[in-house]
N, C-alpha and C. Protein backbone atom coordinates (compact mmCIF):
# COMPACT_ATOMS: atom_id res chain seq x y z
N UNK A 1 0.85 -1.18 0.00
CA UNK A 1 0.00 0.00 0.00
C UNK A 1 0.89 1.24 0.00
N UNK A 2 0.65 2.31 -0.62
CA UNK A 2 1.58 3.47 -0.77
C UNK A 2 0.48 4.61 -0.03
N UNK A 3 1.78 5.23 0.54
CA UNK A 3 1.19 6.51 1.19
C UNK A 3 1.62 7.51 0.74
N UNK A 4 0.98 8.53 1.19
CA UNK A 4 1.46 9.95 0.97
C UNK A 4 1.61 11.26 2.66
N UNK A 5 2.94 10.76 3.04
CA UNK A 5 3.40 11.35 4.02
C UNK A 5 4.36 12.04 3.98
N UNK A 6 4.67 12.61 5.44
CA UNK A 6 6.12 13.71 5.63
C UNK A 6 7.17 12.84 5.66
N UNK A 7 8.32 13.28 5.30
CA UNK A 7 9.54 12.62 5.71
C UNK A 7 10.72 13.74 6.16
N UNK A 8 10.74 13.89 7.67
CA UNK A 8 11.34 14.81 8.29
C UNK A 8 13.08 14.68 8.22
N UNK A 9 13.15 15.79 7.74
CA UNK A 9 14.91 16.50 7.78
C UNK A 9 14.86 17.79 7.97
N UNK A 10 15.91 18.29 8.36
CA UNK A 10 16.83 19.17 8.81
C UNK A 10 17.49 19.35 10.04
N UNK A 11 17.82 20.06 10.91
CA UNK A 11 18.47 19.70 11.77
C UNK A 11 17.58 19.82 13.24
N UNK A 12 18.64 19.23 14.42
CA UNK A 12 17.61 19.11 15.90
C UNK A 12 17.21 20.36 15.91
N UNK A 13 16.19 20.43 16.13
CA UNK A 13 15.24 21.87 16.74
C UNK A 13 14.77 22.65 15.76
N UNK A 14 15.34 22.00 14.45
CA UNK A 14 15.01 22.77 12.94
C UNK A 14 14.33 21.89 11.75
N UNK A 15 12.81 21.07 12.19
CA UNK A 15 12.61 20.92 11.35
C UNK A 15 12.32 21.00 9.81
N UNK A 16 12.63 20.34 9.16
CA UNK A 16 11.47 20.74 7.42
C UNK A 16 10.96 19.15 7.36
N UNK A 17 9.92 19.32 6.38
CA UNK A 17 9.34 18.04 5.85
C UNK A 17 9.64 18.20 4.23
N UNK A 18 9.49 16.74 3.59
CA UNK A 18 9.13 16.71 2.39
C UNK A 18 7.84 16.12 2.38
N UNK A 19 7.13 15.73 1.35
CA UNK A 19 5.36 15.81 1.22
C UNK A 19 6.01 14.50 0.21
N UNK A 20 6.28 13.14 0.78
CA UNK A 20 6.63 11.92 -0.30
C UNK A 20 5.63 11.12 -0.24
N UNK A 21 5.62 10.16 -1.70
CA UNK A 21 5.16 8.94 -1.83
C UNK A 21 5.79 8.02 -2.00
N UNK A 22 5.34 6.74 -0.48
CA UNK A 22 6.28 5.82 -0.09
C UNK A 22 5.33 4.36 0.01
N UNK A 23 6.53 3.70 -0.03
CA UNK A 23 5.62 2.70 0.51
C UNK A 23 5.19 2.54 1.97
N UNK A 24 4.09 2.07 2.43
CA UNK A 24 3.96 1.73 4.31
C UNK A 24 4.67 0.90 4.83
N UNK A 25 4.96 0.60 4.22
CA UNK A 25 5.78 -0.36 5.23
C UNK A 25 7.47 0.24 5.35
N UNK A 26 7.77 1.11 4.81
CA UNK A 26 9.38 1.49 4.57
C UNK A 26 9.00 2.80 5.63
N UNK A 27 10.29 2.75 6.31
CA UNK A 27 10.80 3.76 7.44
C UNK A 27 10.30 5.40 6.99
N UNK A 28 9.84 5.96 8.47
CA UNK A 28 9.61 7.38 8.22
C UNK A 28 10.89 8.33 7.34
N UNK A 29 12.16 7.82 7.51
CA UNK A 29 12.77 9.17 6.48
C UNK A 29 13.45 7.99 5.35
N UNK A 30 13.23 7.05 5.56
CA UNK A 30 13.19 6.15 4.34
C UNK A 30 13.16 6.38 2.91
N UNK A 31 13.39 5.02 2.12
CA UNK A 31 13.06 5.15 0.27
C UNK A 31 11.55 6.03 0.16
N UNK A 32 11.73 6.87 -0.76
CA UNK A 32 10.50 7.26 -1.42
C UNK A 32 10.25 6.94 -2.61
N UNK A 33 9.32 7.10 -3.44
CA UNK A 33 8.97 6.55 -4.79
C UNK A 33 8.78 8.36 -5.67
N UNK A 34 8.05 8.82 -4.75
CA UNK A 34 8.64 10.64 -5.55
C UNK A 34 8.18 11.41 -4.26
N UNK A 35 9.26 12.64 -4.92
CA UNK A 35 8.95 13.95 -3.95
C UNK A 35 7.94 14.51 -4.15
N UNK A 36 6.67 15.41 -3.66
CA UNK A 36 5.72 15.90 -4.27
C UNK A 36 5.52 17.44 -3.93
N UNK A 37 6.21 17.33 -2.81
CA UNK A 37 5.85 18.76 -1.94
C UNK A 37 7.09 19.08 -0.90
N UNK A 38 6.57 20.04 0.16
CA UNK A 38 7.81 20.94 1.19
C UNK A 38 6.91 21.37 2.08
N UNK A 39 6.99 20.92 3.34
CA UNK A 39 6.73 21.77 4.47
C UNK A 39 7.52 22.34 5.18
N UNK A 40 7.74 23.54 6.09
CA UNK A 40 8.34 24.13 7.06
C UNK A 40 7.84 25.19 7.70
N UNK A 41 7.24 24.30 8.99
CA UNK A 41 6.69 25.00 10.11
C UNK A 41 6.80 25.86 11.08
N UNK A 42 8.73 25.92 10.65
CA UNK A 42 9.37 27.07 11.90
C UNK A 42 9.52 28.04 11.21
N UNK A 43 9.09 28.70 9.93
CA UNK A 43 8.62 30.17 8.86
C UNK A 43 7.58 30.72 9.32
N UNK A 44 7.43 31.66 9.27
CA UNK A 44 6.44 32.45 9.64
C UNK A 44 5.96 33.33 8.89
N UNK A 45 4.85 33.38 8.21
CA UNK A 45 3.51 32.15 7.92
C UNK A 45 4.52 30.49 7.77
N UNK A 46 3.70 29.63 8.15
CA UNK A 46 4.15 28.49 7.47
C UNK A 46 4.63 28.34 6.40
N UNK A 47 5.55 27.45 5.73
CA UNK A 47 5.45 27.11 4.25
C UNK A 47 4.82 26.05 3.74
N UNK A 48 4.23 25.74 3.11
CA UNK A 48 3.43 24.76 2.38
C UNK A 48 3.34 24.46 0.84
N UNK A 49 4.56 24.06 0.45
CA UNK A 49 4.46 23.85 -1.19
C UNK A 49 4.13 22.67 -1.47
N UNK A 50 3.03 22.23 -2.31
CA UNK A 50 2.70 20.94 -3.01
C UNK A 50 2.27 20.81 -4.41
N UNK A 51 2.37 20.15 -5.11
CA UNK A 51 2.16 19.88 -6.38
C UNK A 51 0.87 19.10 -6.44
N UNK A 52 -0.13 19.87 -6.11
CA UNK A 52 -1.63 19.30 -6.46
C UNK A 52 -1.85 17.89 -7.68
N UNK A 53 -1.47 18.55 -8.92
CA UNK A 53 -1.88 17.68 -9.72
C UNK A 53 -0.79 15.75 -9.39
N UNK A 54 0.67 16.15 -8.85
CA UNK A 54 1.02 15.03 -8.70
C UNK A 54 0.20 14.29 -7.66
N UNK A 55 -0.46 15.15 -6.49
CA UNK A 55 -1.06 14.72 -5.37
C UNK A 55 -2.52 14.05 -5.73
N UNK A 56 -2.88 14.64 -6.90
CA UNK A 56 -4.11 13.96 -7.26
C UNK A 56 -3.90 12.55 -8.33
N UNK A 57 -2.80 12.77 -8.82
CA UNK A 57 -2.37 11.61 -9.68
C UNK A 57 -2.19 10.58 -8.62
N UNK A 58 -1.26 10.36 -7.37
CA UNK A 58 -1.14 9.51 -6.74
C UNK A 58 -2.21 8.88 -6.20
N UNK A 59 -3.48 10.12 -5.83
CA UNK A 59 -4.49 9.51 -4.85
C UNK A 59 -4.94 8.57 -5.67
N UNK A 60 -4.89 8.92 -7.07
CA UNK A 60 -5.76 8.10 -8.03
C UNK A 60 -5.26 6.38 -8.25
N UNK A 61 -3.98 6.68 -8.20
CA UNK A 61 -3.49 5.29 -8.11
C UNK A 61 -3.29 4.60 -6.78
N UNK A 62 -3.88 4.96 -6.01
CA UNK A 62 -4.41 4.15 -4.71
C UNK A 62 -3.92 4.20 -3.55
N UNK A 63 -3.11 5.78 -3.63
CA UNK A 63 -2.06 5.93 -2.62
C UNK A 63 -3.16 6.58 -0.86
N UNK A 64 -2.55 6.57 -0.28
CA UNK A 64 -3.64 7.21 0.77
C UNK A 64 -3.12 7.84 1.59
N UNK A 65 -3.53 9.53 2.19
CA UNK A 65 -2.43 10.45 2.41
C UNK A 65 -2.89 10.13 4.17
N UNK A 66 -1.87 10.11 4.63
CA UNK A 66 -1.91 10.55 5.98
C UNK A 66 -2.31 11.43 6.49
N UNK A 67 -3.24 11.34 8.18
CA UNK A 67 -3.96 12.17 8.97
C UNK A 67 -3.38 13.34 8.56
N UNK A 68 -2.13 14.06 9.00
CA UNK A 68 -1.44 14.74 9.26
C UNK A 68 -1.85 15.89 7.77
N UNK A 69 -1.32 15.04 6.60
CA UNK A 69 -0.91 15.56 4.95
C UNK A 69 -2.26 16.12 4.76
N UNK A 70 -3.47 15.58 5.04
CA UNK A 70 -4.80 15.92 5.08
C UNK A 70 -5.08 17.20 5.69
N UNK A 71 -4.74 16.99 6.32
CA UNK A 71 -4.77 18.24 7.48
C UNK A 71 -4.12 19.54 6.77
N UNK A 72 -2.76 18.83 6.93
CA UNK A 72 -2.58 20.65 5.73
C UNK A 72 -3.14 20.99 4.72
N UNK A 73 -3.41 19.82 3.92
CA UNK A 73 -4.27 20.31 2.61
C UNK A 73 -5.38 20.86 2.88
N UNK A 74 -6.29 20.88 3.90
CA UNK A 74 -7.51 21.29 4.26
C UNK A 74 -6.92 22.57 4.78
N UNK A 75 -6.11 23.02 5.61
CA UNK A 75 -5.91 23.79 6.29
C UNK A 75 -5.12 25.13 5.05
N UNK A 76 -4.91 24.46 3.98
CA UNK A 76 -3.81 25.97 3.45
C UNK A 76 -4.31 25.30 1.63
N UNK A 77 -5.51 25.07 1.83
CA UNK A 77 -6.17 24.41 0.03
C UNK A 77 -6.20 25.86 -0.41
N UNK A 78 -6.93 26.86 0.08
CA UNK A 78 -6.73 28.25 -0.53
C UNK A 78 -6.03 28.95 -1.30
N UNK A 79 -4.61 29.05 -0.60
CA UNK A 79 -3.33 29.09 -0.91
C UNK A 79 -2.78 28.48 -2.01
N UNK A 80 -2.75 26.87 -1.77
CA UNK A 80 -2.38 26.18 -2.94
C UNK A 80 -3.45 26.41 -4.37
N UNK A 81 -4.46 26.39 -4.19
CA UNK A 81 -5.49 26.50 -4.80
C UNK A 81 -5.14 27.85 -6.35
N UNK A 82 -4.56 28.96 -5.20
CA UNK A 82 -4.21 30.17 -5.73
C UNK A 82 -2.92 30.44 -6.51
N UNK A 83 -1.91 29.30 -6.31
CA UNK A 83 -0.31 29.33 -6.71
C UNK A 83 -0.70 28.97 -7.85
N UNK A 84 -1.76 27.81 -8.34
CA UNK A 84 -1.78 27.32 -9.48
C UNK A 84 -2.62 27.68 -10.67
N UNK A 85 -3.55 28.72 -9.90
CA UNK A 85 -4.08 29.42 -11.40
C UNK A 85 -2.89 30.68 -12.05
């Protein structure tokens, strides 16, 4: 089953995420299958870059995004919504 989760880097006390599609069963900063997106929560506003259309391509092929990935997309869809027209 493939997901669509964070995979946390940067340094102690300095997170970033990437927005990957992985398999479930492979380790949180583990193999990915592609990059799709960028989070970083210690910016102010947040940052939130994602590539919608790859994100909708994956869902389509049966991937399933995590609580979390959901959450931002609901929380900053506006935003993204707006980068891409």
């Amino acid at each position: 089953m493939l997901r669509i989760r964070l995979s946390r880097y940067g340094h102690k006390h300095n997170p970033h995420y990437k927005i990957v599609v992985a398999d479930a069963k492979s380790p949180r900063d583990g193999k990915y299958i592609e990059k799709i997106g960028y989070y970083n929560p210690r910016m102010n506003p947040k940052l939130l870059e994602i590539n919608l259309e790859k994100f909708k391509y994956w869902v389509e092929k049966g991937a399933q995004p995590t609580e979390t990935v959901k959450k931002l997309i609901q929380r900053y869809q506006d935003k993204l919504l707006n980068k891409t027209k």
